[in-house]
N, C-alpha and C. Protein backbone atom coordinates (compact mmCIF):
# COMPACT_ATOMS: atom_id res chain seq x y z
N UNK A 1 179.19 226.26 91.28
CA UNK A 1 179.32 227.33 92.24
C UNK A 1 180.78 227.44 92.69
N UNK A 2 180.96 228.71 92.67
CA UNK A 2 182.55 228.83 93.26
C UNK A 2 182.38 228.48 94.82
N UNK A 3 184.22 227.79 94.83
CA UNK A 3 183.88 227.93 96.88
C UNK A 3 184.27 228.57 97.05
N UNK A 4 184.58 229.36 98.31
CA UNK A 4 184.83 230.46 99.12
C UNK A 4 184.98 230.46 100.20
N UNK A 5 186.26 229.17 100.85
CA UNK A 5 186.99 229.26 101.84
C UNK A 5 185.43 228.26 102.87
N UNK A 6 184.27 228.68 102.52
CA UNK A 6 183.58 227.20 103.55
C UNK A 6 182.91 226.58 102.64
N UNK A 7 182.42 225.84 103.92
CA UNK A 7 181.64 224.52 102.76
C UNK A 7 180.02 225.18 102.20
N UNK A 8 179.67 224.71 100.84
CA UNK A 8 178.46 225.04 100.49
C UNK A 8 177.48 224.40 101.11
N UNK A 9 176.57 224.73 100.92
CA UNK A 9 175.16 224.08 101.73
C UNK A 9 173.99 224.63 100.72
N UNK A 10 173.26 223.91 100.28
CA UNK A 10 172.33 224.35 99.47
C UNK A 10 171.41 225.81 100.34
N UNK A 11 171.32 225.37 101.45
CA UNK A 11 170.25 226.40 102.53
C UNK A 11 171.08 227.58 102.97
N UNK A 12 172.27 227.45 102.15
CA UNK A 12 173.23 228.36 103.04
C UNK A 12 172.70 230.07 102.16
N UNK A 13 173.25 231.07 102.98
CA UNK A 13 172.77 232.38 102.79
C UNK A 13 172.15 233.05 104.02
N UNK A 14 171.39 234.58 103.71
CA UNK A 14 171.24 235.49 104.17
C UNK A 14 169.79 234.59 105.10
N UNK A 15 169.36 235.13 106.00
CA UNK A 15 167.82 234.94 106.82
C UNK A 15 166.50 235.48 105.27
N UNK A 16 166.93 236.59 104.95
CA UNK A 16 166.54 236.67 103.63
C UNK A 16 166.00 236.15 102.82
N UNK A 17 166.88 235.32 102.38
CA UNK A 17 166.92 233.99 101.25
C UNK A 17 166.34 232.94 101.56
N UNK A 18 166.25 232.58 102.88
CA UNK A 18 165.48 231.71 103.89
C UNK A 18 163.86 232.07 103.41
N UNK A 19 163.71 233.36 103.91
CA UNK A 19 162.53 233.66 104.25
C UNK A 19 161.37 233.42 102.59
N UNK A 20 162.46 234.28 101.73
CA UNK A 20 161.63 234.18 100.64
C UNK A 20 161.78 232.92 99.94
N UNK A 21 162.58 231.98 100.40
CA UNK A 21 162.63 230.49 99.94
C UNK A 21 160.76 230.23 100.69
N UNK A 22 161.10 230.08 102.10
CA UNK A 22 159.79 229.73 102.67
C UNK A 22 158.58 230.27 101.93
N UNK A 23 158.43 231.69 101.94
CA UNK A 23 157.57 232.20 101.20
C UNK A 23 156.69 231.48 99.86
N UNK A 24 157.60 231.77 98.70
CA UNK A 24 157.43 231.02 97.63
C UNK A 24 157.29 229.63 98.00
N UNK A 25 157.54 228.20 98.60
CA UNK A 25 156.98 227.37 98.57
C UNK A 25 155.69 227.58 99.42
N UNK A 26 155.39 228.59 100.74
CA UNK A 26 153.81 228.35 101.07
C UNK A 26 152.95 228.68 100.30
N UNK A 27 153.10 230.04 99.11
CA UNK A 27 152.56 230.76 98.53
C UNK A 27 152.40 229.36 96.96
N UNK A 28 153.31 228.24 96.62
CA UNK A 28 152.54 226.91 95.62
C UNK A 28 151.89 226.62 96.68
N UNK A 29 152.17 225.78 97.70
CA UNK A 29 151.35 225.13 98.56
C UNK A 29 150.10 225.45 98.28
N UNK A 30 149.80 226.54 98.91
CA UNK A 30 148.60 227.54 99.04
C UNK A 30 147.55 227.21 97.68
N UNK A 31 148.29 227.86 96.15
CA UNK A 31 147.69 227.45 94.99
C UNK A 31 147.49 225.99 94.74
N UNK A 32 148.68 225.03 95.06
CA UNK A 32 147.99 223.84 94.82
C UNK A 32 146.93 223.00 95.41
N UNK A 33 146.65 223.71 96.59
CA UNK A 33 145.64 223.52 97.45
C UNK A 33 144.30 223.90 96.66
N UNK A 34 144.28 225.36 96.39
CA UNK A 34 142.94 226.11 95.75
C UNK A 34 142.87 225.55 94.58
N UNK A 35 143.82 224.90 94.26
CA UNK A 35 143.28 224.62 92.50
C UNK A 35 142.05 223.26 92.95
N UNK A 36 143.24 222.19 93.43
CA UNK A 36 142.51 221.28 94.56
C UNK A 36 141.56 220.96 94.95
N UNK A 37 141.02 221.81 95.31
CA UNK A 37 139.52 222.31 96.16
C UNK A 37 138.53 223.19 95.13
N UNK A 38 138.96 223.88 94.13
CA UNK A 38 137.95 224.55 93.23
C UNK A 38 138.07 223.27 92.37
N UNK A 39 139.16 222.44 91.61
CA UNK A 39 138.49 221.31 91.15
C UNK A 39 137.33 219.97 91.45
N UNK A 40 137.27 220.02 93.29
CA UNK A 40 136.86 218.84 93.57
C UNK A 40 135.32 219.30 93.48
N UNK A 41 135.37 221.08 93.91
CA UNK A 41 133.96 221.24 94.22
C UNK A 41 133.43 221.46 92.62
N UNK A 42 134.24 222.04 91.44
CA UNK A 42 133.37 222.13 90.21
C UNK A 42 132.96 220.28 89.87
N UNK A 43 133.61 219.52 89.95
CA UNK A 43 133.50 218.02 89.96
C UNK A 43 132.02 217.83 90.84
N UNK A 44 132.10 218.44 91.75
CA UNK A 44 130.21 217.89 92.54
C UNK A 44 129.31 218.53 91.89
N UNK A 45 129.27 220.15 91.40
CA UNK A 45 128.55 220.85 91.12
C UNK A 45 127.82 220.18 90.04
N UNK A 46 129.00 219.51 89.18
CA UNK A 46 128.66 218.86 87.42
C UNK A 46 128.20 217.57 87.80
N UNK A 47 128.34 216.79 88.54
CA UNK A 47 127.73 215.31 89.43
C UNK A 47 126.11 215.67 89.38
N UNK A 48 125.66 216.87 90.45
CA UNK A 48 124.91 217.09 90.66
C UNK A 48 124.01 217.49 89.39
N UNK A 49 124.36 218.14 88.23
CA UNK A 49 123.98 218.80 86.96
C UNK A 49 123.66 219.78 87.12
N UNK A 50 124.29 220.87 87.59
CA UNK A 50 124.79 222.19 87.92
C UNK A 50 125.86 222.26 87.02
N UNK A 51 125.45 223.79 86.18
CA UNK A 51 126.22 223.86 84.61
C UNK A 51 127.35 224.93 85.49
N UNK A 52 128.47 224.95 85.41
CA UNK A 52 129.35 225.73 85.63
C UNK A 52 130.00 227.08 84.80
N UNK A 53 129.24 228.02 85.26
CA UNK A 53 129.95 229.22 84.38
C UNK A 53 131.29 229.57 83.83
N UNK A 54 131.53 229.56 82.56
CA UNK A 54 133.32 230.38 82.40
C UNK A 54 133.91 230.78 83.34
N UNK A 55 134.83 230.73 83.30
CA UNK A 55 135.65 232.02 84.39
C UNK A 55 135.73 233.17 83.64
N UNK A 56 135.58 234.58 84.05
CA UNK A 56 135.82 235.32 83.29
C UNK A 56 137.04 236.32 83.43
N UNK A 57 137.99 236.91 82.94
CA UNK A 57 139.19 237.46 83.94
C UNK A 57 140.24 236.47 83.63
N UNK A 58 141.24 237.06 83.78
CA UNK A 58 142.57 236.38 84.40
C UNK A 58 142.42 235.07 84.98
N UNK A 59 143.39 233.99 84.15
CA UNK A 59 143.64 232.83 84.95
C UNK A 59 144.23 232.86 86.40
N UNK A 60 143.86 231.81 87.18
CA UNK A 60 144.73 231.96 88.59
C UNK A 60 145.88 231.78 88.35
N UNK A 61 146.84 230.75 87.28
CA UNK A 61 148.12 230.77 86.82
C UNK A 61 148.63 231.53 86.61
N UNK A 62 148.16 232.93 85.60
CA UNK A 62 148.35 234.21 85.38
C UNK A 62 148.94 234.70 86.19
N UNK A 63 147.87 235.04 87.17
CA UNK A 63 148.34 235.98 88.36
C UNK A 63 149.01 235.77 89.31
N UNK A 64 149.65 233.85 89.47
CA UNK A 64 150.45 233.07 90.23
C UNK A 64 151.89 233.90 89.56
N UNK A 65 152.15 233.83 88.29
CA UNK A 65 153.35 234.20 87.83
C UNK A 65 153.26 235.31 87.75
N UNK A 66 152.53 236.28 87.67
CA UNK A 66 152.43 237.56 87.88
C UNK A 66 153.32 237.84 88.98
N UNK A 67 152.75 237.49 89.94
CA UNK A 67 152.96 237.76 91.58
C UNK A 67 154.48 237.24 91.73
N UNK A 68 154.92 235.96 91.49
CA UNK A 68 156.11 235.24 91.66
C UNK A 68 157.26 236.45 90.37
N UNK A 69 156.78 236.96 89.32
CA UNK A 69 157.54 238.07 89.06
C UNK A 69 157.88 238.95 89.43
N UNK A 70 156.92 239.28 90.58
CA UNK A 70 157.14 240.71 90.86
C UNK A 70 157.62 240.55 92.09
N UNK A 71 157.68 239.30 92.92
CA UNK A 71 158.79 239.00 94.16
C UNK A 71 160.06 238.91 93.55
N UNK A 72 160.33 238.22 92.57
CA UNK A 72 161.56 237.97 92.37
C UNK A 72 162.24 239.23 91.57
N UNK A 73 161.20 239.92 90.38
CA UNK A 73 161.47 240.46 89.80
C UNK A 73 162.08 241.83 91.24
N UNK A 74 161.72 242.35 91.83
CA UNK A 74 161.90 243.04 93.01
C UNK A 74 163.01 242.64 93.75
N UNK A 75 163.32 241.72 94.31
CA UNK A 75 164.16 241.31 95.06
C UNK A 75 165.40 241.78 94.14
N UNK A 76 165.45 241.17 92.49
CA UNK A 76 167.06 241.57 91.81
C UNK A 76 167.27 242.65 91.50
N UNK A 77 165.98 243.82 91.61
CA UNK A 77 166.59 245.00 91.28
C UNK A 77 167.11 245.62 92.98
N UNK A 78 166.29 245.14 94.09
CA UNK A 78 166.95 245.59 95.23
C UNK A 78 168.45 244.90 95.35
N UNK A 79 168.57 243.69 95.39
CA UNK A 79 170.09 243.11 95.35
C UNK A 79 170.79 244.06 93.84
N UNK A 80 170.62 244.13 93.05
CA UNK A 80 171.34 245.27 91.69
C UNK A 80 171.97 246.21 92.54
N UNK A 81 170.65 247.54 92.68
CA UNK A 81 170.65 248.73 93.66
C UNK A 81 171.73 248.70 94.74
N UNK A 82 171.48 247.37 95.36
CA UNK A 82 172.07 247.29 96.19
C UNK A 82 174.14 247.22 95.96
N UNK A 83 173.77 246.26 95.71
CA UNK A 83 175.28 246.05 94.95
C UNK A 83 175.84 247.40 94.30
N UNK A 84 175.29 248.07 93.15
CA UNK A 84 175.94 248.81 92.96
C UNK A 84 175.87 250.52 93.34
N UNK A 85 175.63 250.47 94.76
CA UNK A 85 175.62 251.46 95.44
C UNK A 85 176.50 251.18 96.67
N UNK A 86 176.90 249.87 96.65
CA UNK A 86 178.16 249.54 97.64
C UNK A 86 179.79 250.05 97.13
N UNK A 87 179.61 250.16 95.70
CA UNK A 87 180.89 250.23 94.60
C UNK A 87 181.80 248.64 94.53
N UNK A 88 182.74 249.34 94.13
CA UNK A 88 183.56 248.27 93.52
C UNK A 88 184.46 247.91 94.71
């Protein structure tokens, strides 16, 4: 990283950058939780001998990176836009 007259800080940046830092880690949290919890309970269901249906549809991973594309993917075309509607 270039410096630029202060000191770097990994956390350093906009409230912004903050926010969607926070974001994206509650939003794993969140999934590693549900995976978590739909594993422990298909684990009793099959204990019990309760046959567990396919999933049918889209993986939850799928739509984890889906979603995490389309934050990020969003955010660089607004920072792009942005930038180059400020000029040179």
């Amino acid at each position: 990283m270039a410096y630029h007259g202060r000191r770097f800080t990994r956390w350093s940046g906009s409230p912004f950058h903050t926010v969607l830092r926070i974001l994206t880690f509650l939003i794993l949290v969140a999934f590693v939780w549900w995976r978590v919890q739909r594993y422990l309970h298909n684990r009793r269901l099959r204990r019990q001998g309760i046959e567990i249906p396919e999933q049918k549809g889209p993986r939850a991973v799928t739509l984890l990176a889906g979603l995490m594309l389309a934050v990020y993917g969003g955010y660089m075309l607004w920072h792009l836009f942005g930038t180059v509607s400020q000029g040179p």
